[in-house]
Protein backbone atom coordinates (compact mmCIF):
# COMPACT_ATOMS: atom_id res chain seq x y z
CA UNK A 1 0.00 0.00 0.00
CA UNK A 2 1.70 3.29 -0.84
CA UNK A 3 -0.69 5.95 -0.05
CA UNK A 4 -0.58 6.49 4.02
CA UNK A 5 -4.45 8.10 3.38
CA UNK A 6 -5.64 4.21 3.00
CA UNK A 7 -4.11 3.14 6.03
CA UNK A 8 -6.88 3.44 8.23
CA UNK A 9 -9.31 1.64 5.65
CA UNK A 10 -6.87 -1.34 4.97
CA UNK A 11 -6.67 -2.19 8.44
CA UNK A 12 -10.55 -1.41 9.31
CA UNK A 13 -11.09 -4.21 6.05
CA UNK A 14 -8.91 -6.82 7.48
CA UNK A 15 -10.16 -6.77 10.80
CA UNK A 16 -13.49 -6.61 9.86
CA UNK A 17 -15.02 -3.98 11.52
CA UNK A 18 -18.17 -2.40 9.78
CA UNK A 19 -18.41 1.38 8.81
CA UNK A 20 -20.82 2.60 11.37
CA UNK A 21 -23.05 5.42 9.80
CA UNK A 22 -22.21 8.93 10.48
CA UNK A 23 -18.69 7.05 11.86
CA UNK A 24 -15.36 7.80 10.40
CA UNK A 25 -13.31 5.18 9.52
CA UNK A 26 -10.93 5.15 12.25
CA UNK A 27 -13.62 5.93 14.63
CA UNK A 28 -15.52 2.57 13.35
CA UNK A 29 -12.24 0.80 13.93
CA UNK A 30 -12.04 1.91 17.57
CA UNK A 31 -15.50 0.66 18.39
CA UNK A 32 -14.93 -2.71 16.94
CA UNK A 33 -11.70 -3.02 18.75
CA UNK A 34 -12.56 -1.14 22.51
CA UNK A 35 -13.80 -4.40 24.15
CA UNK A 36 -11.75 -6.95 22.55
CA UNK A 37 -8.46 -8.60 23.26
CA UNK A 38 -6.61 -8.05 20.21
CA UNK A 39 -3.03 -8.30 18.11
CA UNK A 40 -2.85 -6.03 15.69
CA UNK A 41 0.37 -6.35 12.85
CA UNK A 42 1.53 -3.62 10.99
CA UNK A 43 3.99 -5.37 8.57
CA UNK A 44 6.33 -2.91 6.88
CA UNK A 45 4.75 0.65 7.56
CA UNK A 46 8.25 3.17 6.77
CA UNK A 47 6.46 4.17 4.08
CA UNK A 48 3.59 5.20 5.82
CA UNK A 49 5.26 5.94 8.82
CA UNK A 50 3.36 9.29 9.61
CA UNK A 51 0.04 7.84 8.98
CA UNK A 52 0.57 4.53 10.82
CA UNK A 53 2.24 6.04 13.91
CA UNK A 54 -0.81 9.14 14.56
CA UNK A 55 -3.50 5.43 13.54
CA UNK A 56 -1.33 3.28 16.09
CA UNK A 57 -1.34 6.17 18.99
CA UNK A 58 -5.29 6.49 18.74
CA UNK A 59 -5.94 2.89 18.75
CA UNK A 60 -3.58 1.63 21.88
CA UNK A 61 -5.00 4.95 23.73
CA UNK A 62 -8.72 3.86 23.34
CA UNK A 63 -8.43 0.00 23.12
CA UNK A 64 -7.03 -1.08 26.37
CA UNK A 65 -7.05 -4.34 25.25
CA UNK A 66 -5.16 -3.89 22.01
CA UNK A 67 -1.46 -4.70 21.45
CA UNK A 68 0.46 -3.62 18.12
CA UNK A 69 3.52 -5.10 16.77
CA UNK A 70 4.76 -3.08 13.72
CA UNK A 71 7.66 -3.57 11.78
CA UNK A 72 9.51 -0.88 10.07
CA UNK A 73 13.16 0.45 9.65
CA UNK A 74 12.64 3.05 11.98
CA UNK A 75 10.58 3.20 15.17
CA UNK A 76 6.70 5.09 15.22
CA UNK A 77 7.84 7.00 18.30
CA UNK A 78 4.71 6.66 19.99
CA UNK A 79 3.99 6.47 23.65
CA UNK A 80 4.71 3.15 25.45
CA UNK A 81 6.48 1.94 21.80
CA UNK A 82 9.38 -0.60 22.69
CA UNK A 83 11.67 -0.96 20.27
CA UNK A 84 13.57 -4.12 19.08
CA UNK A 85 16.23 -4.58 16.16
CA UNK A 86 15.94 -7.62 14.69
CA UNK A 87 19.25 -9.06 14.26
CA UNK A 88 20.69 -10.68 10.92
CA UNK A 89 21.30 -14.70 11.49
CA UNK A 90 23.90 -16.28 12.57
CA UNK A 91 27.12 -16.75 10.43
CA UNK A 92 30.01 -18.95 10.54
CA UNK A 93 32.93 -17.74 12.54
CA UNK A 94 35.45 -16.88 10.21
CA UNK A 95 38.66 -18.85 9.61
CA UNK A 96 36.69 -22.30 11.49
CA UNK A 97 34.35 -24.76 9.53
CA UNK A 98 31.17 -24.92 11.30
CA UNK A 99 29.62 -28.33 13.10
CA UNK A 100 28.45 -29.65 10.22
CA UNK A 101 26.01 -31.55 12.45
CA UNK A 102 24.78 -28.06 13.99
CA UNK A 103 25.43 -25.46 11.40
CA UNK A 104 24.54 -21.83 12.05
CA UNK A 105 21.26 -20.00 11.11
CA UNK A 106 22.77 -18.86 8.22
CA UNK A 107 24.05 -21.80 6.30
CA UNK A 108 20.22 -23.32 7.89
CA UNK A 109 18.40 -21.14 5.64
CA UNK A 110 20.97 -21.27 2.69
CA UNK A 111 20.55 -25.16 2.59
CA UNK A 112 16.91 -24.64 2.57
CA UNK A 113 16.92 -22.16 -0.14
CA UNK A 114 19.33 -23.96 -2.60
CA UNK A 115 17.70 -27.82 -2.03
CA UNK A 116 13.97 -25.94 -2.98
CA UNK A 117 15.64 -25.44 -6.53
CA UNK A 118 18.48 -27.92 -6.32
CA UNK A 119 17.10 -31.29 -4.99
CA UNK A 120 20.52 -32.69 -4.85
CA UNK A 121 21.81 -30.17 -3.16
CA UNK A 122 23.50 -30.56 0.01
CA UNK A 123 26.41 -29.28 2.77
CA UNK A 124 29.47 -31.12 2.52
CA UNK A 125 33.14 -30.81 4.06
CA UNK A 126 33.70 -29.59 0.01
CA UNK A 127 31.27 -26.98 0.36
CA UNK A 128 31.13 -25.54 3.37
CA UNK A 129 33.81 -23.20 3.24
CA UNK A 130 32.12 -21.50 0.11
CA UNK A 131 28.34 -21.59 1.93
CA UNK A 132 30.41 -20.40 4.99
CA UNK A 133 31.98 -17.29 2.83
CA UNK A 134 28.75 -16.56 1.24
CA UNK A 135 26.62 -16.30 4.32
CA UNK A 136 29.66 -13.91 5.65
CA UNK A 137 29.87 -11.84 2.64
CA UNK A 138 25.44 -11.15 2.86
CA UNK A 139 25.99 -10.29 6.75
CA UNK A 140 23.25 -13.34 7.52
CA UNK A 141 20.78 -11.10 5.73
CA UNK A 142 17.76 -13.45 4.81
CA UNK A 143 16.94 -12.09 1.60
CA UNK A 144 20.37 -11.39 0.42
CA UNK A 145 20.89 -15.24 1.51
CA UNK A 146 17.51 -16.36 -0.62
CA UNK A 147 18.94 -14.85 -3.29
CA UNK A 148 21.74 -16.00 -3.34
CA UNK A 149 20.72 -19.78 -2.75
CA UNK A 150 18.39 -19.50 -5.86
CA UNK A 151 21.48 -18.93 -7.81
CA UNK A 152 22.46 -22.38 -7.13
CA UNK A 153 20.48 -23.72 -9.98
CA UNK A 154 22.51 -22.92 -11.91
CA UNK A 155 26.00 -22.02 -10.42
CA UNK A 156 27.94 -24.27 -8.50
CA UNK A 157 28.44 -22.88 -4.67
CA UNK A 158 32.14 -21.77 -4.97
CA UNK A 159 31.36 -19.80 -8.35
CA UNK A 160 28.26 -18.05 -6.32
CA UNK A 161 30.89 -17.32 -3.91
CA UNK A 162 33.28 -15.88 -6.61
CA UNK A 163 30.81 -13.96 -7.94
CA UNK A 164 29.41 -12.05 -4.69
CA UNK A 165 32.38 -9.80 -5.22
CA UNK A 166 30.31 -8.04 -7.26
CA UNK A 167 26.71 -8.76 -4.63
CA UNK A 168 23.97 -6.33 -6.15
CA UNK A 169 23.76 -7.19 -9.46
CA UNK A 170 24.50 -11.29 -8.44
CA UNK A 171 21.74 -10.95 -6.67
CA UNK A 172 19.14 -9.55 -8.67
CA UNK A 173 17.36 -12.79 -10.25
CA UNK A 174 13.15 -12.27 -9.37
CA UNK A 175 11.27 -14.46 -7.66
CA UNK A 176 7.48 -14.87 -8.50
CA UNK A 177 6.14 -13.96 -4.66
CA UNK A 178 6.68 -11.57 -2.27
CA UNK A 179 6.32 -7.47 -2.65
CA UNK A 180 7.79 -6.16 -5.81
CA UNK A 181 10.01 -4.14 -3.28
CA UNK A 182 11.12 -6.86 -1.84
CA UNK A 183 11.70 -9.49 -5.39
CA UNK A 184 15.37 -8.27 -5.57
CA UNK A 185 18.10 -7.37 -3.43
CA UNK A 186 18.80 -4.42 -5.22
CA UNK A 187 15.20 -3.16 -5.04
CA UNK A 188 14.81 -3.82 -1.81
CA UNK A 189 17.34 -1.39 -0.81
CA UNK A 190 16.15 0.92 -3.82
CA UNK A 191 12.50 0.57 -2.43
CA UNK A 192 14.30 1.81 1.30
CA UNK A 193 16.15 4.48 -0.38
CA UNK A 194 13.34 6.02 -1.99
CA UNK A 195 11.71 6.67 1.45
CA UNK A 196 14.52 8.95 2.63
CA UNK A 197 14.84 12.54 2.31
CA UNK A 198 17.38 14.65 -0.32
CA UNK A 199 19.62 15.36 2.00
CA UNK A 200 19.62 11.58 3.84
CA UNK A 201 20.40 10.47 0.41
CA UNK A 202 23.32 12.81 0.12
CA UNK A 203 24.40 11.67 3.63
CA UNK A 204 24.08 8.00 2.89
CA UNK A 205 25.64 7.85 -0.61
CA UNK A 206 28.93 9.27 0.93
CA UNK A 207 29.02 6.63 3.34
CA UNK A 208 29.59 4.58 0.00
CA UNK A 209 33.17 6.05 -0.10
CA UNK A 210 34.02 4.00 3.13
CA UNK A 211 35.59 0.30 2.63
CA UNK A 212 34.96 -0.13 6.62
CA UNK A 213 33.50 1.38 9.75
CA UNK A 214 33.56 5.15 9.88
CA UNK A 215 33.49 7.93 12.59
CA UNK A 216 31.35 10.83 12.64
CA UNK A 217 34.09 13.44 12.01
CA UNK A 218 35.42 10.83 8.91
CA UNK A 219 31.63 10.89 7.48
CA UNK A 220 31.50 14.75 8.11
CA UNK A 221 34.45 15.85 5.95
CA UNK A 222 33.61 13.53 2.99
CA UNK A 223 30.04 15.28 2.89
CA UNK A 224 31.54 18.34 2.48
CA UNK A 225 32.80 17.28 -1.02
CA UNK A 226 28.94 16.54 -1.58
CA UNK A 227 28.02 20.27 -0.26
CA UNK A 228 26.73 19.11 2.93
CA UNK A 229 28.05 21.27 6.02
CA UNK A 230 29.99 19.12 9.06
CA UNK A 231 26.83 20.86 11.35
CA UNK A 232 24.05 19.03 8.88
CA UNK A 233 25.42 15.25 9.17
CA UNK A 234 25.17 14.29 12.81
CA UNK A 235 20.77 14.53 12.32
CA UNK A 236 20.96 12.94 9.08
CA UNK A 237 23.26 10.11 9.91
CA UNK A 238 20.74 10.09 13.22
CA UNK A 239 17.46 9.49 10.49
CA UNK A 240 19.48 7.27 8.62
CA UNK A 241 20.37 5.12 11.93
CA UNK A 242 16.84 4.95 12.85
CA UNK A 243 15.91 4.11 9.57
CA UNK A 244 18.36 0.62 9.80
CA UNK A 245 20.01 1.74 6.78
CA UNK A 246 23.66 2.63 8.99
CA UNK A 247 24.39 0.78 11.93
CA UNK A 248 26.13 2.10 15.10
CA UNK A 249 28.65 0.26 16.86
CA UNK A 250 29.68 1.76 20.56
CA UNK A 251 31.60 -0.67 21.30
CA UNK A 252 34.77 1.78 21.84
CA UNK A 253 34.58 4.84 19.94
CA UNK A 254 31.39 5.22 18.57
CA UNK A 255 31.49 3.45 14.44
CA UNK A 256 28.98 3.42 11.89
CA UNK A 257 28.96 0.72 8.99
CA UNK A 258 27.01 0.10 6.42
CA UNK A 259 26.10 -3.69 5.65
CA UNK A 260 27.80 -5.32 2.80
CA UNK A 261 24.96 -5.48 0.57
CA UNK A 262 23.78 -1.82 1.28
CA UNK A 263 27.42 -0.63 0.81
CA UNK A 264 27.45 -1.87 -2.73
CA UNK A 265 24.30 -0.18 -3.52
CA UNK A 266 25.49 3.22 -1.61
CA UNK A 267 28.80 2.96 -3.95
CA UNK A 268 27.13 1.97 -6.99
CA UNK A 269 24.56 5.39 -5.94
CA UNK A 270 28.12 7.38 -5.20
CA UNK A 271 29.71 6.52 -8.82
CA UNK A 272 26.73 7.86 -10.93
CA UNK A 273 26.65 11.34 -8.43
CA UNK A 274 27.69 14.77 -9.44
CA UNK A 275 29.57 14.85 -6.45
CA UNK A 276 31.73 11.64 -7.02
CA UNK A 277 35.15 13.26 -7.36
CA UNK A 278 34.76 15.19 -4.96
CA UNK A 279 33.84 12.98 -2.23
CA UNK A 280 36.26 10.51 -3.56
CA UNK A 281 39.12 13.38 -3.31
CA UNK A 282 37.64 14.68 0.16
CA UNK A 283 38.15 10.63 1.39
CA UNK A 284 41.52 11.11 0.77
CA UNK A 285 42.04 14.27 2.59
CA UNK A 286 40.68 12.87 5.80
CA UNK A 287 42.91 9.30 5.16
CA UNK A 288 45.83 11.49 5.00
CA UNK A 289 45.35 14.07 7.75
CA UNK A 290 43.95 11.11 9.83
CA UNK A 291 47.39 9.58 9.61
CA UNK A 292 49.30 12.44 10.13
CA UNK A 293 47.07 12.76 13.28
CA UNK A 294 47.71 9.40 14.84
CA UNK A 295 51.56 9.80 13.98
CA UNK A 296 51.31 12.26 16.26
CA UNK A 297 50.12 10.50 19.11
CA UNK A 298 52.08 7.12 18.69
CA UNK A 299 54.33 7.12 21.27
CA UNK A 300 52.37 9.82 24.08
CA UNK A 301 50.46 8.81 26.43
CA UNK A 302 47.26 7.95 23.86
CA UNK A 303 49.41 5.35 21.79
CA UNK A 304 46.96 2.51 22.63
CA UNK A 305 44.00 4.08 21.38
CA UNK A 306 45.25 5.67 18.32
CA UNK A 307 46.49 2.27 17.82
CA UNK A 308 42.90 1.07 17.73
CA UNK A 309 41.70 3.43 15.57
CA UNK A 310 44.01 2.97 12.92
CA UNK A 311 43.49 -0.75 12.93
CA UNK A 312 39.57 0.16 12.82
CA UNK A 313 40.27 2.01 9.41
CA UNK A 314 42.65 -0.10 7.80
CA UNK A 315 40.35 -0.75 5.44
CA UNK A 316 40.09 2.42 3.95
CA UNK A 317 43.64 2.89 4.04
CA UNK A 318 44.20 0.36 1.35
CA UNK A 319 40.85 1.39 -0.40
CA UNK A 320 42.97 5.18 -1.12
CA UNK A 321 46.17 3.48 -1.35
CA UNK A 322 44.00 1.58 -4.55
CA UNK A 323 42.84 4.87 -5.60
CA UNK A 324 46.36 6.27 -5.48
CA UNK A 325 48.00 3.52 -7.48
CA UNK A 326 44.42 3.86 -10.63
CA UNK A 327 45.15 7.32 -10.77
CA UNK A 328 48.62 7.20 -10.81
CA UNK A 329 49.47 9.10 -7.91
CA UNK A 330 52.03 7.63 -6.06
CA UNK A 331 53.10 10.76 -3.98
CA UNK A 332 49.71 10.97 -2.47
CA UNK A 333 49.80 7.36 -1.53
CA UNK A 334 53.66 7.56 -0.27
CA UNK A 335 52.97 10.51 1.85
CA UNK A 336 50.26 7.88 3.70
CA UNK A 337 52.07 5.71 3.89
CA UNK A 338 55.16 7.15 5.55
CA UNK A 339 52.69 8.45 8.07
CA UNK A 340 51.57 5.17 8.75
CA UNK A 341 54.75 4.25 9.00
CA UNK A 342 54.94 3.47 12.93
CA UNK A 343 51.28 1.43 12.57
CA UNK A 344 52.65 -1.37 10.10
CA UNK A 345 54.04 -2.64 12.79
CA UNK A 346 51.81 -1.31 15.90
CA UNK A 347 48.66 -2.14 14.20
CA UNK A 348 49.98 -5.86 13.57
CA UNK A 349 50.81 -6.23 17.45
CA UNK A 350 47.49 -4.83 18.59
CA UNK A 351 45.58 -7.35 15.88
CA UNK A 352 47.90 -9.99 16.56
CA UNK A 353 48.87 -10.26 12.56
CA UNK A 354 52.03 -8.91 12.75
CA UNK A 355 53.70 -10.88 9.59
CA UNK A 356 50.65 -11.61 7.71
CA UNK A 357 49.25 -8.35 7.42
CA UNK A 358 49.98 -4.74 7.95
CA UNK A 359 53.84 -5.81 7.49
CA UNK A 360 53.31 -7.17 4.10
CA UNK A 361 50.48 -4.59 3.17
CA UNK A 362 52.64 -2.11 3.77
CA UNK A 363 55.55 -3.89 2.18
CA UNK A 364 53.52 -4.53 -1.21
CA UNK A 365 52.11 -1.10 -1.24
CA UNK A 366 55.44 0.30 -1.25
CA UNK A 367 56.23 -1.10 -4.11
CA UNK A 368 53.14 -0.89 -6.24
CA UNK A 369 53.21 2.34 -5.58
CA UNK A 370 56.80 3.30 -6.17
CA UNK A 371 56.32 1.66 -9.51
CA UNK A 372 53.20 3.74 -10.02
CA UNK A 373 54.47 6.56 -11.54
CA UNK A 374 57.30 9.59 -11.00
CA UNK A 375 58.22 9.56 -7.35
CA UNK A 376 60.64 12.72 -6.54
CA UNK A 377 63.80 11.32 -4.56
CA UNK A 378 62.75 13.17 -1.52
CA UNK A 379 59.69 11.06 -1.43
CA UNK A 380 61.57 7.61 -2.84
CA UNK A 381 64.13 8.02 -0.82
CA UNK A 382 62.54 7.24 2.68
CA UNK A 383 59.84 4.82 1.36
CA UNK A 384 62.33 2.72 0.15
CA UNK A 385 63.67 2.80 3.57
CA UNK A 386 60.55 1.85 5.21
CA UNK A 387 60.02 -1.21 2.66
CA UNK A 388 63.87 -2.83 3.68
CA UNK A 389 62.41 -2.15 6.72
CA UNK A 390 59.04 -4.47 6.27
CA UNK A 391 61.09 -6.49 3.98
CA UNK A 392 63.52 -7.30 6.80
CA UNK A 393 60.65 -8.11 9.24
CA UNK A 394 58.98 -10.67 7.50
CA UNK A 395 62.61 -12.31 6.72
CA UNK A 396 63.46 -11.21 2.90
CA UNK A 397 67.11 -10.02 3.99
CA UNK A 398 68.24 -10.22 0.40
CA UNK A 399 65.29 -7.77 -1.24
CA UNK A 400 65.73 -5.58 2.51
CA UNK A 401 69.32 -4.95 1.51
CA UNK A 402 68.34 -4.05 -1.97
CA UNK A 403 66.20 -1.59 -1.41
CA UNK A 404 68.46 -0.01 1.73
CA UNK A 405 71.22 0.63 -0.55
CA UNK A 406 69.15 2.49 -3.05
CA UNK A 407 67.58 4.53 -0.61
CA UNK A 408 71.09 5.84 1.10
CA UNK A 409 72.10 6.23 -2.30
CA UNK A 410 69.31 8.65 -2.93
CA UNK A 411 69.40 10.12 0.81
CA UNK A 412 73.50 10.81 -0.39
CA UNK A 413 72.20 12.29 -3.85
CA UNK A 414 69.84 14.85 -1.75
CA UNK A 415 72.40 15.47 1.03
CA UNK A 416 70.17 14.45 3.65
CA UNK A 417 72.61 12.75 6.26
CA UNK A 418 69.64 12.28 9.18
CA UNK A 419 67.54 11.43 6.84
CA UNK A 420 70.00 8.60 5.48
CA UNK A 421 70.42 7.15 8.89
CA UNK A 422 67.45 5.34 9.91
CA UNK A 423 68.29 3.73 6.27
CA UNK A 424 71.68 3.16 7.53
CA UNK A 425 70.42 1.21 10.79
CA UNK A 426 68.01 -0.91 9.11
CA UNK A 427 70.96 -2.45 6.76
CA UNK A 428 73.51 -2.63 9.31
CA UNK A 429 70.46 -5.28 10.77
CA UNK A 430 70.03 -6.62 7.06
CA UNK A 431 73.89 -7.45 6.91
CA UNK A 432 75.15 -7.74 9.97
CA UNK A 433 76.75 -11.14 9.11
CA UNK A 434 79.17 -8.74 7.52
CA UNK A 435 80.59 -7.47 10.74
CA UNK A 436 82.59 -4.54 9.74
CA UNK A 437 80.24 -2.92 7.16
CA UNK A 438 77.46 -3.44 10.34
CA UNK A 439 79.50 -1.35 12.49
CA UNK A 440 80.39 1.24 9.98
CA UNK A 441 77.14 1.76 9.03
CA UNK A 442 75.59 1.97 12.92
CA UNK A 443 78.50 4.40 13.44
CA UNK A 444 77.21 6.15 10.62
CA UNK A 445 73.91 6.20 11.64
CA UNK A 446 74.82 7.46 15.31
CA UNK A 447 76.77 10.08 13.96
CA UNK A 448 73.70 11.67 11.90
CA UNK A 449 71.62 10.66 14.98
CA UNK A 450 73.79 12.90 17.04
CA UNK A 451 72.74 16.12 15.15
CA UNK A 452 69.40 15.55 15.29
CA UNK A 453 66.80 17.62 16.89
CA UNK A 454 64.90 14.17 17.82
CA UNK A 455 67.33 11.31 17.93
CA UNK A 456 66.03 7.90 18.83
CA UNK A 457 67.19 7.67 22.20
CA UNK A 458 65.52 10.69 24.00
């Protein structure tokens, strides 16, 4: 039902109640329901939201014996209304195979799904790291799982799973029942975004510019490349919260994320904007000053917590690193990197993936990016410092050295002696099987050290 005028009549016709004569209609509902114990459902009413909540506050007020459950993506903010988010199902822990025996909600309804159009169908040790990765990927989402079950008729499971990379349009095969809002994944959260307002539309497709969680004061600066004042965002990211289209984490700091599913539909929203560039230019603005900002702090007495929130935005980190290396921009992406510098090592103790992660991100970024396009020897010469660096962490002694020497040699070539010396202490680590060359180059290294207006070992 789309016009909120009928509401009152649709639910007066399903209930039953006659229209008493010289009655209106909501006033013939209220006599029909005064004296009765009654449960009342008002399934999917955002989109008459208005209408429903003024309908529901009349009825519970004159029908003592009347109870409403309504479901909606935002509350009716009505007297006595409590309020319950209904969570997504349970997924499969990641990096563990689930009890086959006693699989998770999830991978339940998957199964379910894919046997009602693939009779043969089944979970087996084979399979269930691919059902496992697909009910991940959809965030337990029900529909987004339906959907993606039905595809099994014709896909086998690891090729659905390949494919959710790319989850809206996947996902976008009809089904002959149901509300045509709700026949697709992708109009489902169409049908949701039509309901919002301008400027929660503005707000919600430059949350598509995040590849992870997000703070307020992140979300604020990438609206302004959308027009949208810092003072505007904290009510519209608000609506957009009670509307279930953002969630909130407070966990720590206070996050907001957008589901997988809905953040493929908010980027797909942000690519086709006006605004696009400018968001996308404004994201990397905040990634860099953010950085620069937590340098900073990494060894006073906050270290710990910028720690954290670093390793909470990793993932946009890499997502303008990307954008650095498509647009060939390496400077951009250097200058993040060297002031993420003391994190690619900090954010790997606090996450416990030292080796596996931020060491060789950072390590692989370095190079993709110094081979990215003209990098000034000022800016070379220290990355390739920080990459022996990484390098030399995660064992690779021979490509550490390598990339030492060339960035003394370039340190030498801009007569930058302090500069040149953290280089120098790295490779006297890289080689010190040669014992001689070690010490030269740590004496070296002190040397410079010793005319610096921050050495080391204060």
């Amino acid at each position: 039902m789309a016009n909120p005028a009928l509401v009152a009549q649709a639910i007066r016709s399903v209930i039953g109640a006659p229209l008493l004569a010289g009655k209106s209609v909501v006033d013939s509902i209220v006599e029909h329901l005064q004296t009765r114990d009654a449960l009342l459902v008002l399934d999917n009413c955002e989109h008459v939201i208005a209408d429903a909540a003024e309908l529901a506050q009349t009825l519970l007020s004159t029908c003592p014996h009347l109870r409403i459950i309504a479901t909606s993506r935002e509350a009716l903010r009505v007297p006595g209304e409590v309020s319950w988010s209904v969570p997504p199902l349970a997924v499969p822990d990641s990096g563990t195979l689930f009890d086959l025996d006693d699989p998770p909600e999830a991978v339940v309804l998957f199964a379910e799904r894919a046997r009602a159009v693939n009779l043969d169908f089944a979970i087996t040790p084979d399979n269930a790291r691919h059902v496992a990765a697909i009910c991940r990927h959809l965030d337990g989402l029900p529909l987004a799982i339906e959907l993606a079950a039905a595809c099994v008729s014709a896909l086998a499971v690891d090729e659905v799973a390949q494919r959710l990379n790319d989850s809206v349009p996947l996902l976008s095969g009809r089904v002959r029942t149901g509300l045509p809002h709700q026949r697709t994944l992708a109009s489902t959260i169409e049908w949701s975004y039509d309901l919002i307002t301008d400027d929660e539309r503005t707000v919600f497709t430059c949350a598509g510019v995040f590849a992870g969680s997000f703070a307020l004061d992140s979300l604020e600066t990438v609206c302004c490349g959308a027009g949208v004042s810092g003072s505007e965002v904290i009510g519209l990211l608000t609506s957009l919260v009670d509307k279930s289209l953002i969630g909130v984490s407070h966990a720590m700091d206070t996050r907001y994320r957008l589901l997988e599913t809905v953040r493929a539909f908010a980027r797909t929203k942000l690519l086709s904007s006006p605004f696009h560039d400018e968001v996308e230019r404004a994201h990397t603005r905040w990634a860099l000053g953010f950085a620069i900002e937590a340098n900073s702090h990494v060894f006073g007495a906050e270290r710990a917590t910028w720690i954290r929130r670093i390793a909470d935005s990793f993932d946009d980190f890499r997502a303008v690193l990307e954008r650095c290396q498509d647009q060939a921009d390496p400077v951009t992406g250097l200058g993040l990197l060297t002031a993420m510098e003391p994190f690619l090592v900090e954010v790997g103790d606090h996450e416990g993936f030292l080796t596996t992660t931020a060491v060789v991100d950072g390590a692989s970024w370095l190079e993709r990016l110094v081979n990215a396009g003209e990098v000034p020897s000022g800016v070379l010469a220290p990355m390739l410092s920080t990459r022996g660096f990484l390098l030399m962490l995660q064992g690779n002694d021979l490509a550490a050295t390598e990339a030492l020497e060339q960035s003394i040699e370039l340190f030498e070539q801009c007569g930058d002696a302090i500069g040149k010396a953290p280089a120098e202490q790295y490779l006297a680590s890289a080689v010190w099987e040669d014992q001689q060359r070690s010490h030269d180059l740590l004496l070296s290294a002190i040397a410079a050290f010793e005319h610096s207006d921050d050495p080391p070992w204060q």
